[in-house]
C-alpha atoms as a PDB file:
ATOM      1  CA  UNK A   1     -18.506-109.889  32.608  1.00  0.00           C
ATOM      2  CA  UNK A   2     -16.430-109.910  29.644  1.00  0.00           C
ATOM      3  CA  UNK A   3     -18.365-106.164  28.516  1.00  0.00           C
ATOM      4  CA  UNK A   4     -17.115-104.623  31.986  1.00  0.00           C
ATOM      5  CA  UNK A   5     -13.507-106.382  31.495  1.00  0.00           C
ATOM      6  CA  UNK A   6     -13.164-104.415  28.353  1.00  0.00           C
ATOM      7  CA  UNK A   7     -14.808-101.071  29.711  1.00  0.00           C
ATOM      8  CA  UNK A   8     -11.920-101.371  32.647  1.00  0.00           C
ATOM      9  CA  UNK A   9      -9.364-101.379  30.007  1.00  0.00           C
ATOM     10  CA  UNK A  10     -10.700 -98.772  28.410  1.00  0.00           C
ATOM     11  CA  UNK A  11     -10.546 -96.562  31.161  1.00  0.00           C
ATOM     12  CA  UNK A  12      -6.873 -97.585  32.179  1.00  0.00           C
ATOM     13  CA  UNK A  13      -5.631 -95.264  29.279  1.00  0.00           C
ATOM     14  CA  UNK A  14      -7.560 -92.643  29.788  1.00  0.00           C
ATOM     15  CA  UNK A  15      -6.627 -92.584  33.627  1.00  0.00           C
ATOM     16  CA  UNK A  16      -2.483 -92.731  32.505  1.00  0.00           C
ATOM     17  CA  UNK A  17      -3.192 -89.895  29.877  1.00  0.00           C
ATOM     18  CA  UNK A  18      -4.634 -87.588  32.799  1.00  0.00           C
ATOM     19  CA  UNK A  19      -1.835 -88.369  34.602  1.00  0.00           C
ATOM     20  CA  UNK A  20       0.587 -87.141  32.137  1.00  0.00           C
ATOM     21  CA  UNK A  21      -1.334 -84.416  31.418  1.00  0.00           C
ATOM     22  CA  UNK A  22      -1.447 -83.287  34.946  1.00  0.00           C
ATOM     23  CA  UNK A  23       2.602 -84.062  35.247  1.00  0.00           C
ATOM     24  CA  UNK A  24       3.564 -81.623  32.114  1.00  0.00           C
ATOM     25  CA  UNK A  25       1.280 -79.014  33.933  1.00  0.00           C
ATOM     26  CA  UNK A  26       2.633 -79.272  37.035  1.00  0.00           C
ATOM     27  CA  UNK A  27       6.378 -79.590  35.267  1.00  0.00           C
ATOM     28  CA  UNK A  28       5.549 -76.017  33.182  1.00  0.00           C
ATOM     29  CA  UNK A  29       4.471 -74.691  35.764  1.00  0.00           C
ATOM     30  CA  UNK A  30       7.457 -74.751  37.848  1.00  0.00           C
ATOM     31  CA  UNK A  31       9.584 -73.936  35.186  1.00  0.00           C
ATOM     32  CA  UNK A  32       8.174 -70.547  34.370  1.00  0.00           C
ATOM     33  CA  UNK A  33       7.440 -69.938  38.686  1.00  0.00           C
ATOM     34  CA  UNK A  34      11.788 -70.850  38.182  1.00  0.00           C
ATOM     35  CA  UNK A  35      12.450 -68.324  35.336  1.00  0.00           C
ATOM     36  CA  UNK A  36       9.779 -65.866  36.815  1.00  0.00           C
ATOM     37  CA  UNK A  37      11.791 -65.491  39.716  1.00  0.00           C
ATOM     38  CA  UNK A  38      14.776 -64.520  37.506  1.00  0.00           C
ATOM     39  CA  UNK A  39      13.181 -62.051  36.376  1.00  0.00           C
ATOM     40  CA  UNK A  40      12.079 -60.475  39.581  1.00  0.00           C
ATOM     41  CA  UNK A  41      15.950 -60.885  40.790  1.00  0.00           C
ATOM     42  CA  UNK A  42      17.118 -58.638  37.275  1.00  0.00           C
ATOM     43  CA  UNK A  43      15.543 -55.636  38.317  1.00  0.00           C
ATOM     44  CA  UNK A  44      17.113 -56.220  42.063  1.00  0.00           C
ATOM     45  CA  UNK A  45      19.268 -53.475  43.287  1.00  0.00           C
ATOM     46  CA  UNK A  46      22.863 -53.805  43.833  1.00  0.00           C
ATOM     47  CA  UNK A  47      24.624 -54.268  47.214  1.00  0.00           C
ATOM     48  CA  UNK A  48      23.189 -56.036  49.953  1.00  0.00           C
ATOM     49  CA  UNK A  49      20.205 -57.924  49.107  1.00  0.00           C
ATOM     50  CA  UNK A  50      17.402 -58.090  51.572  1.00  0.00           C
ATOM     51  CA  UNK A  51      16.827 -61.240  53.721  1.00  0.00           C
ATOM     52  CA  UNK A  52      14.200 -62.594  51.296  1.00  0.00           C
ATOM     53  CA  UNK A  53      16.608 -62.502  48.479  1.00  0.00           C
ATOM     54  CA  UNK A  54      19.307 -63.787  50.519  1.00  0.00           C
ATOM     55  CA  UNK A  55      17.420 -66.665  51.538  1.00  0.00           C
ATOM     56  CA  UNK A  56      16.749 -67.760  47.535  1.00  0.00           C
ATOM     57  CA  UNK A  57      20.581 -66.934  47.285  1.00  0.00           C
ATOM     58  CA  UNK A  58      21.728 -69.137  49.854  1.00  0.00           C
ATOM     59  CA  UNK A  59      18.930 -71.908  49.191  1.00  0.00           C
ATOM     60  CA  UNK A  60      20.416 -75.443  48.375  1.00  0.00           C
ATOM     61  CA  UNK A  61      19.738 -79.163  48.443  1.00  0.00           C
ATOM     62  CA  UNK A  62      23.055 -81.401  49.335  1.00  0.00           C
ATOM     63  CA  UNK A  63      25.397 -78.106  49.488  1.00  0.00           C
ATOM     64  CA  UNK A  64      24.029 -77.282  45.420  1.00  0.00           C
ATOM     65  CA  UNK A  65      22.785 -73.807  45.079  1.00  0.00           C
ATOM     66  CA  UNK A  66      18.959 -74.432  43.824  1.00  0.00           C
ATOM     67  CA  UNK A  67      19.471 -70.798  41.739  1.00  0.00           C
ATOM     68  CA  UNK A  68      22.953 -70.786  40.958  1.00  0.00           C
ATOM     69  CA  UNK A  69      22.571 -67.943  38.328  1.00  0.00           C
ATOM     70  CA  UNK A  70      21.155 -65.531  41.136  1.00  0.00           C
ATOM     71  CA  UNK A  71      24.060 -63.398  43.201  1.00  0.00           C
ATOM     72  CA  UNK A  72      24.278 -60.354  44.301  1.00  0.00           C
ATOM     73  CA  UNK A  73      26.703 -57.392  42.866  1.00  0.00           C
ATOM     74  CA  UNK A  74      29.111 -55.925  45.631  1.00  0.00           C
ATOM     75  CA  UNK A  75      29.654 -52.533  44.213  1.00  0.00           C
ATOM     76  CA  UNK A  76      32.755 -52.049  46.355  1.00  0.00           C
ATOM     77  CA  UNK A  77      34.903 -54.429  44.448  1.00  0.00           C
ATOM     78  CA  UNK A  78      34.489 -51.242  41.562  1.00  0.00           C
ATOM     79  CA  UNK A  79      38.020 -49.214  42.253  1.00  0.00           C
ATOM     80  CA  UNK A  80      37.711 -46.020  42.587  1.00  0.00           C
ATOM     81  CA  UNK A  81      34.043 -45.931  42.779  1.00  0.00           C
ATOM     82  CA  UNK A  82      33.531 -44.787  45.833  1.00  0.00           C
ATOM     83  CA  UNK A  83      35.799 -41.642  45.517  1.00  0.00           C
ATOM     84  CA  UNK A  84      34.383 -41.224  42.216  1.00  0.00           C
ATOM     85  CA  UNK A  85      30.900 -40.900  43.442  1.00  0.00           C
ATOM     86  CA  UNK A  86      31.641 -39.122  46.782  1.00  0.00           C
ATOM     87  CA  UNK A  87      33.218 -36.301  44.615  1.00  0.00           C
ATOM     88  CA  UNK A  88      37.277 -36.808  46.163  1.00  0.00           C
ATOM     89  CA  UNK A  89      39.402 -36.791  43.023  1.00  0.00           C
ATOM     90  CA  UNK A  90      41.612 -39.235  41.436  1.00  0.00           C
ATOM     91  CA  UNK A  91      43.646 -38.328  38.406  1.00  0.00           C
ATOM     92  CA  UNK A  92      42.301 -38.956  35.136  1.00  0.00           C
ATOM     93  CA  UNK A  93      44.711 -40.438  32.886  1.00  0.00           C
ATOM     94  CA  UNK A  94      45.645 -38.727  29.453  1.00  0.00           C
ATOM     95  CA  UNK A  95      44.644 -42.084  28.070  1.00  0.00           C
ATOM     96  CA  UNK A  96      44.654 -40.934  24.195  1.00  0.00           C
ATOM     97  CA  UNK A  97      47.897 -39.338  24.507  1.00  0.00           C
ATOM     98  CA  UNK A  98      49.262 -42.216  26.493  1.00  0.00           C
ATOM     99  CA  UNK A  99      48.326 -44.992  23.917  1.00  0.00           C
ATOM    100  CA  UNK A 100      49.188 -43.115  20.689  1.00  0.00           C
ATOM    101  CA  UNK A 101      52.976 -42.165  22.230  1.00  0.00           C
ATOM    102  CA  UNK A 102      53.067 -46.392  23.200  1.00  0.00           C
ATOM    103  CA  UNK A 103      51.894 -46.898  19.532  1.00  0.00           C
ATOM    104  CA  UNK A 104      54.476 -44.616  18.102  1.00  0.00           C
ATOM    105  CA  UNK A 105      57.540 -45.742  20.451  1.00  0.00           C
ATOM    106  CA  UNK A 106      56.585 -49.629  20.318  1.00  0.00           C
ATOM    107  CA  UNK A 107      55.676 -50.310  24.320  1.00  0.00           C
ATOM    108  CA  UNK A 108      53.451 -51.737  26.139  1.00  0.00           C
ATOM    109  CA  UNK A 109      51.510 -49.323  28.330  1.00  0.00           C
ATOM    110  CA  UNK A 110      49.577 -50.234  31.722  1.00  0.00           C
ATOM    111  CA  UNK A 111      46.411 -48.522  32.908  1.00  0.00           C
ATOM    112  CA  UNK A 112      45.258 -49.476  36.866  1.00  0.00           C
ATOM    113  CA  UNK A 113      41.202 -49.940  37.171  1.00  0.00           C
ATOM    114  CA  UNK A 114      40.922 -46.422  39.589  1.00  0.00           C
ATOM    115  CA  UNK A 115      42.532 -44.656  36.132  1.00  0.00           C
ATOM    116  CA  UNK A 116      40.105 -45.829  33.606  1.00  0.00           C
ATOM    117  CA  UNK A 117      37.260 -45.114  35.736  1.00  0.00           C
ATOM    118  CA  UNK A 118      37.954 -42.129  37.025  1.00  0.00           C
ATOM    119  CA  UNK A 119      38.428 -41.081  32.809  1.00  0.00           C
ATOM    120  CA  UNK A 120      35.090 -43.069  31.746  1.00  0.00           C
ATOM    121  CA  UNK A 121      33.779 -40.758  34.741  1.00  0.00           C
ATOM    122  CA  UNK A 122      35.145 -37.380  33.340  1.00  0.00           C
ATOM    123  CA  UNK A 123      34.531 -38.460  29.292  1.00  0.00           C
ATOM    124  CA  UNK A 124      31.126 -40.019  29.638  1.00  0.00           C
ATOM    125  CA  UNK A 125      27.900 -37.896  29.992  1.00  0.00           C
ATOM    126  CA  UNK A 126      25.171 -40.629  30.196  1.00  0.00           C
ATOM    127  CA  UNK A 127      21.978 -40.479  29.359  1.00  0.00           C
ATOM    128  CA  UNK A 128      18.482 -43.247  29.649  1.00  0.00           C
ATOM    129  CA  UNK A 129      16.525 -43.509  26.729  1.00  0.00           C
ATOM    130  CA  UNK A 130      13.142 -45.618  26.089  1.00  0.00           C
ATOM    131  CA  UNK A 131      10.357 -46.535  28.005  1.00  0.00           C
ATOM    132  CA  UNK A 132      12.431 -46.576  30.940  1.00  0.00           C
ATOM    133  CA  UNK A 133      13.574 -42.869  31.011  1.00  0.00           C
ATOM    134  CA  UNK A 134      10.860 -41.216  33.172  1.00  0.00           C
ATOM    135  CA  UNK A 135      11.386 -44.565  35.785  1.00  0.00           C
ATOM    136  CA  UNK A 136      15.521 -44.931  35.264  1.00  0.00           C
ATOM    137  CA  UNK A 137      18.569 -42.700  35.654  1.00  0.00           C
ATOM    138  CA  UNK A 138      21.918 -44.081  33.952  1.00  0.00           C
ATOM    139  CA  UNK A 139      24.476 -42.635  36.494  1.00  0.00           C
ATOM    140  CA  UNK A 140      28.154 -44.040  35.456  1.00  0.00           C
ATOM    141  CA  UNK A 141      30.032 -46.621  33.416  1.00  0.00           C
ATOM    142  CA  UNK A 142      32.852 -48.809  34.977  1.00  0.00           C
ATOM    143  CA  UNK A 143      35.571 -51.304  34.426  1.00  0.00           C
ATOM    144  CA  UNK A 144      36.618 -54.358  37.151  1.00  0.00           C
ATOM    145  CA  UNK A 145      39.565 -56.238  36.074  1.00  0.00           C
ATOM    146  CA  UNK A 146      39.947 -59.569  37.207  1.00  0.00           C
ATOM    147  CA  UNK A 147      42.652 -61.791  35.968  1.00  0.00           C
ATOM    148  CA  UNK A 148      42.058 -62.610  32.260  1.00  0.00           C
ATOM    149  CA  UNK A 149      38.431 -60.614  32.720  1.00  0.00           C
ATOM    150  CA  UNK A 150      36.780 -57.087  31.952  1.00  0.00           C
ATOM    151  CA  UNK A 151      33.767 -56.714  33.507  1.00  0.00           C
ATOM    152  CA  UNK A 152      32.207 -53.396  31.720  1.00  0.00           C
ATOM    153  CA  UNK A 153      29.367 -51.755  33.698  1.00  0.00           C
ATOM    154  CA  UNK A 154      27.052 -49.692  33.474  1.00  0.00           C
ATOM    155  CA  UNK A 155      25.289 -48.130  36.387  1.00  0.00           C
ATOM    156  CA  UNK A 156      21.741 -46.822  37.154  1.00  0.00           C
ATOM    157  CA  UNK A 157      19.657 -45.382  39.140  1.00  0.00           C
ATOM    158  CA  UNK A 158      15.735 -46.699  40.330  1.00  0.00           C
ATOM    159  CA  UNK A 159      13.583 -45.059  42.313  1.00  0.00           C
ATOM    160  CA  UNK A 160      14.199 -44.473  45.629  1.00  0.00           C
ATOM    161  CA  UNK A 161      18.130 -44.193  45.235  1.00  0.00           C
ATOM    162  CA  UNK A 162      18.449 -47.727  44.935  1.00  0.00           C
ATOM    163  CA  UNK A 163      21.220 -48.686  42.206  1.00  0.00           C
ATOM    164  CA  UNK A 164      20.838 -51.083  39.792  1.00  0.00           C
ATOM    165  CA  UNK A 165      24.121 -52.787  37.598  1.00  0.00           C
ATOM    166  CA  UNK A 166      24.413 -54.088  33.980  1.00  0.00           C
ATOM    167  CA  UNK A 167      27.701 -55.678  33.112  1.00  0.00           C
ATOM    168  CA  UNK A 168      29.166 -57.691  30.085  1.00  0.00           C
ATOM    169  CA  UNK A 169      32.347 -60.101  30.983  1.00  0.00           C
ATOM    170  CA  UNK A 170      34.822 -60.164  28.345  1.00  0.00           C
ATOM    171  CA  UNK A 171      38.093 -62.143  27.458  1.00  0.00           C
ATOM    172  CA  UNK A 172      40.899 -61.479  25.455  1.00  0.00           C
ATOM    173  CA  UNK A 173      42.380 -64.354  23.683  1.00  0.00           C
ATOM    174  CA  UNK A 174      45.653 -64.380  22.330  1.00  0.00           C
ATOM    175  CA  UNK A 175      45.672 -65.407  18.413  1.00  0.00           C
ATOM    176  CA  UNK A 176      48.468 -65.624  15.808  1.00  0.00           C
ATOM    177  CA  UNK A 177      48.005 -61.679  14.406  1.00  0.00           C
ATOM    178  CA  UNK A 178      47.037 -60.187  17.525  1.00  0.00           C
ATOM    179  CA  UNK A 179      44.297 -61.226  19.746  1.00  0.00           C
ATOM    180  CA  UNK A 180      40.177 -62.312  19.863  1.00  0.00           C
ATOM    181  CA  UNK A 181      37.703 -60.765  22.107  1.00  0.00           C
ATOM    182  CA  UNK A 182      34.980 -63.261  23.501  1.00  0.00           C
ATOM    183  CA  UNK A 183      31.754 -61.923  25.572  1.00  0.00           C
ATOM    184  CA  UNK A 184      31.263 -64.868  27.955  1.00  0.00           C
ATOM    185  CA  UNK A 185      28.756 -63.977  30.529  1.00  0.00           C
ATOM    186  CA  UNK A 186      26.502 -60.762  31.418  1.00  0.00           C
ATOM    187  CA  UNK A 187      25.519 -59.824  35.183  1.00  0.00           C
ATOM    188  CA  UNK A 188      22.014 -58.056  35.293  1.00  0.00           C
ATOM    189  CA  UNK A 189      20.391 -56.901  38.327  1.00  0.00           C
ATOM    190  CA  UNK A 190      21.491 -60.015  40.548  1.00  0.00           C
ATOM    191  CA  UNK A 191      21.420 -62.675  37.926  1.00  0.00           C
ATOM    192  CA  UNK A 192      24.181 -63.806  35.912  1.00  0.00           C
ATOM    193  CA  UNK A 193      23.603 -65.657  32.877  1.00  0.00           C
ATOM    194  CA  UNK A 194      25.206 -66.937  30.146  1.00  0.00           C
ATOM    195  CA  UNK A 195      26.819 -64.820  27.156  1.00  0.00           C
ATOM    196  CA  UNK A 196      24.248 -65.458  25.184  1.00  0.00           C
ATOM    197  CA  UNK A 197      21.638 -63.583  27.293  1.00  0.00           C
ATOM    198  CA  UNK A 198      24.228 -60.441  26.766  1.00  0.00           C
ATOM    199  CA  UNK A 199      22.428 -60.174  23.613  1.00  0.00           C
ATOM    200  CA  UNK A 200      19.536 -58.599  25.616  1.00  0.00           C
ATOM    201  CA  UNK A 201      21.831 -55.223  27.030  1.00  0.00           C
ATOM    202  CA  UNK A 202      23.700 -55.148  24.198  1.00  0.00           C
ATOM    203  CA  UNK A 203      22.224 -52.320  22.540  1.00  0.00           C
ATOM    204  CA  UNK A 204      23.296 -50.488  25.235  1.00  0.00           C
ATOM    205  CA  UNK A 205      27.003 -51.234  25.366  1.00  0.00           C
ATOM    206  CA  UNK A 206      26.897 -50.819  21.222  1.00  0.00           C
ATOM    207  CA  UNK A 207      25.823 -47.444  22.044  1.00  0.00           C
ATOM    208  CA  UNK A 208      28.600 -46.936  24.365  1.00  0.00           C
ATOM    209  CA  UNK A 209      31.135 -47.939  22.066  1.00  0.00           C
ATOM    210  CA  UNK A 210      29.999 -45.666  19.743  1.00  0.00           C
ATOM    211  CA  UNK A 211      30.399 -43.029  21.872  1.00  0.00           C
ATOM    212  CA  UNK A 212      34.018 -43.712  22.482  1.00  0.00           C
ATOM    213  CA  UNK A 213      34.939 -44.138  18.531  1.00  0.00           C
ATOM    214  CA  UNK A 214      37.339 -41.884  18.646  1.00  0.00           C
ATOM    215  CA  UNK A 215      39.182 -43.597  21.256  1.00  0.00           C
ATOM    216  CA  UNK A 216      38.746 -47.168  19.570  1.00  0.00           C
ATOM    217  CA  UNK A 217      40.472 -45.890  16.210  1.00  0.00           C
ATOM    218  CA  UNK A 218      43.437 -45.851  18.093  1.00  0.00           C
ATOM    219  CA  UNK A 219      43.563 -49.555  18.195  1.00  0.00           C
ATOM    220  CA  UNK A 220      42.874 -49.723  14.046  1.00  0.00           C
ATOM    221  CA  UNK A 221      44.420 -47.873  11.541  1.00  0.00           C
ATOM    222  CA  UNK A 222      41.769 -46.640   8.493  1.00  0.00           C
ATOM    223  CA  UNK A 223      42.343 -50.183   6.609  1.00  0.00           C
ATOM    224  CA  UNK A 224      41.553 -52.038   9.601  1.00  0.00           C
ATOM    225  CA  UNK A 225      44.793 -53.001  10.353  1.00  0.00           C
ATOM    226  CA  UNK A 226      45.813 -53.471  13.918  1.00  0.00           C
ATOM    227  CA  UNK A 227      47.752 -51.037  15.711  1.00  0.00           C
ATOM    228  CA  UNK A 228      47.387 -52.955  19.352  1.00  0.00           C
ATOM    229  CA  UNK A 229      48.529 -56.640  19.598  1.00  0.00           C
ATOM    230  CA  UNK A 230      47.815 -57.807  22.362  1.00  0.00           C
ATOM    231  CA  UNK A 231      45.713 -57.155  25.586  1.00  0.00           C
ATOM    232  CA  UNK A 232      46.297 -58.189  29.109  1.00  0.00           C
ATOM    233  CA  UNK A 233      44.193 -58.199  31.959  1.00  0.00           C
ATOM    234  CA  UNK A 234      45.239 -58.717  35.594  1.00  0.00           C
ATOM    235  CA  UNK A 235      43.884 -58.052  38.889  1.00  0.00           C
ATOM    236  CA  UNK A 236      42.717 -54.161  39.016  1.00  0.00           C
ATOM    237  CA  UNK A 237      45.262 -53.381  35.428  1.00  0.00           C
ATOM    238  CA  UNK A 238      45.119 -54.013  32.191  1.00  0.00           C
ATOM    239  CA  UNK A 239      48.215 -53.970  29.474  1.00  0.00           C
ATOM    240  CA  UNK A 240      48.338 -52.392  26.020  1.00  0.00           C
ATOM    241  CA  UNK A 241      50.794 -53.912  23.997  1.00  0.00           C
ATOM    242  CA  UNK A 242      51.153 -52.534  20.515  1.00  0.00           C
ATOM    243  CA  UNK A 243      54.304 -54.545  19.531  1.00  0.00           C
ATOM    244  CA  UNK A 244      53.745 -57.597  17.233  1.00  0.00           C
ATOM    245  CA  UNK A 245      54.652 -61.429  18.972  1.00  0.00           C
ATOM    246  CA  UNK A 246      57.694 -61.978  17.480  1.00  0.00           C
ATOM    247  CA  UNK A 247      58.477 -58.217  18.928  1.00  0.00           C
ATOM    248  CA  UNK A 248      57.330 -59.382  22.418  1.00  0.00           C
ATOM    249  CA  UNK A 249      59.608 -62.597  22.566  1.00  0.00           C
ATOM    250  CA  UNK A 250      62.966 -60.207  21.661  1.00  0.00           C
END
């Protein structure tokens, strides 16, 4: 009696160690079946999602989204888009002239969203490189201004006309010699993460500022010294202010 009492506590272990074992399977498991479906919902098109992915949109327990991270991107909150892409015109701003006269004359200068993207639209010649070329078309870049946010986009098309969005959020903070710029969230397909996923489209938006260098020396002079002080962003504007603070509170 006392040999089977100690073969029963052998087996006790053995039984909680499957159990475990089992548990972290079954925990992994749904973890990467969770991030898996992220990554089906990045290459998503923009606009209306179909019902499936509205159904993982809207799913909840207790009123809490179950994938908070997953939206979709309403492309008509873009000013100016739609004329843009439909070929009606809207002036292009002479944005270099208009900065470097505010620089020179010490005022703050105000673009509206429609301006800048109907000039990204007339400067910009896009153009998809990597594995993705022969697959992906890069159509247009954008701006959305939302109070104290730039949302900068870039827009592409898949196959079968379907458009897909990339987009870094940015913030402008206010500091004592001018201001800080912060990159606080991304939006990919129809999943918006964190800034520190932005690291993944980054090369592409590092590409686009090089393209407009010419445009960005305007807000340094050759020793790095800043020739904007501040930047404001409001609901479909943003504010170039090249006077210094103590110039502002005159």
């Amino acid at each position: 009696m006392a040999k089977k009492k100690e073969e029963s506590k052998e087996e006790l272990p053995k039984q909680k160690a499957g159990c475990l074992k089992r548990l972290t399977l079954l925990v992994l498991t749904l973890l990467l079946a969770y991030f898996g479906l992220h990554v089906f919902f990045i290459w998503q098109p923009a606009g209306k999602p179909a019902e499936f992915n509205q159904q993982v949109i809207d799913a909840n327990i207790g009123g809490m989204k179950i994938f908070p991270a997953i939206q979709a991107y309403d492309t008509s909150r873009i000013a100016g888009r739609t004329e843009i892409r439909e070929g009606r015109s809207i002036k292009a701003p002479l944005l270099k002239a208009r900065l470097a006269s505010a620089i020179k004359a010490g005022y703050p200068v105000t673009l509206r969203e429609e301006e800048i993207n109907a000039w990204l639209s007339k400067r910009l010649a896009l153009k998809q490189d990597g594995h993705l070329a022969p697959f992906v078309t890069a159509r247009n870049v954008w701006v959305d201004f939302k109070q104290d946010e730039m949302e900068i986009i870039i827009e592409r098309e898949l196959p079968q006309n379907q458009v897909h969005m990339t987009s870094l959020f940015m913030r402008f903070d206010r500091a004592k010699n001018g201001f800080s710029i912060s990159r606080h969230a991304s939006h990919i397909g129809q999943v918006k993460a964190p800034g520190g996923f932005a690291r993944l489209i980054m090369p592409a938006f590092s590409n686009l500022a090089d393209e407009l260098s010419e445009e960005l020396k305007l807000y340094k002079d050759e020793g790095g010294q800043l020739k904007i002080y501040d930047i404001k962003v409001e609901d479909g504007k943003i504010t170039l202010d090249p006077r210094r603070p103590e110039e502002r509170e005159k």
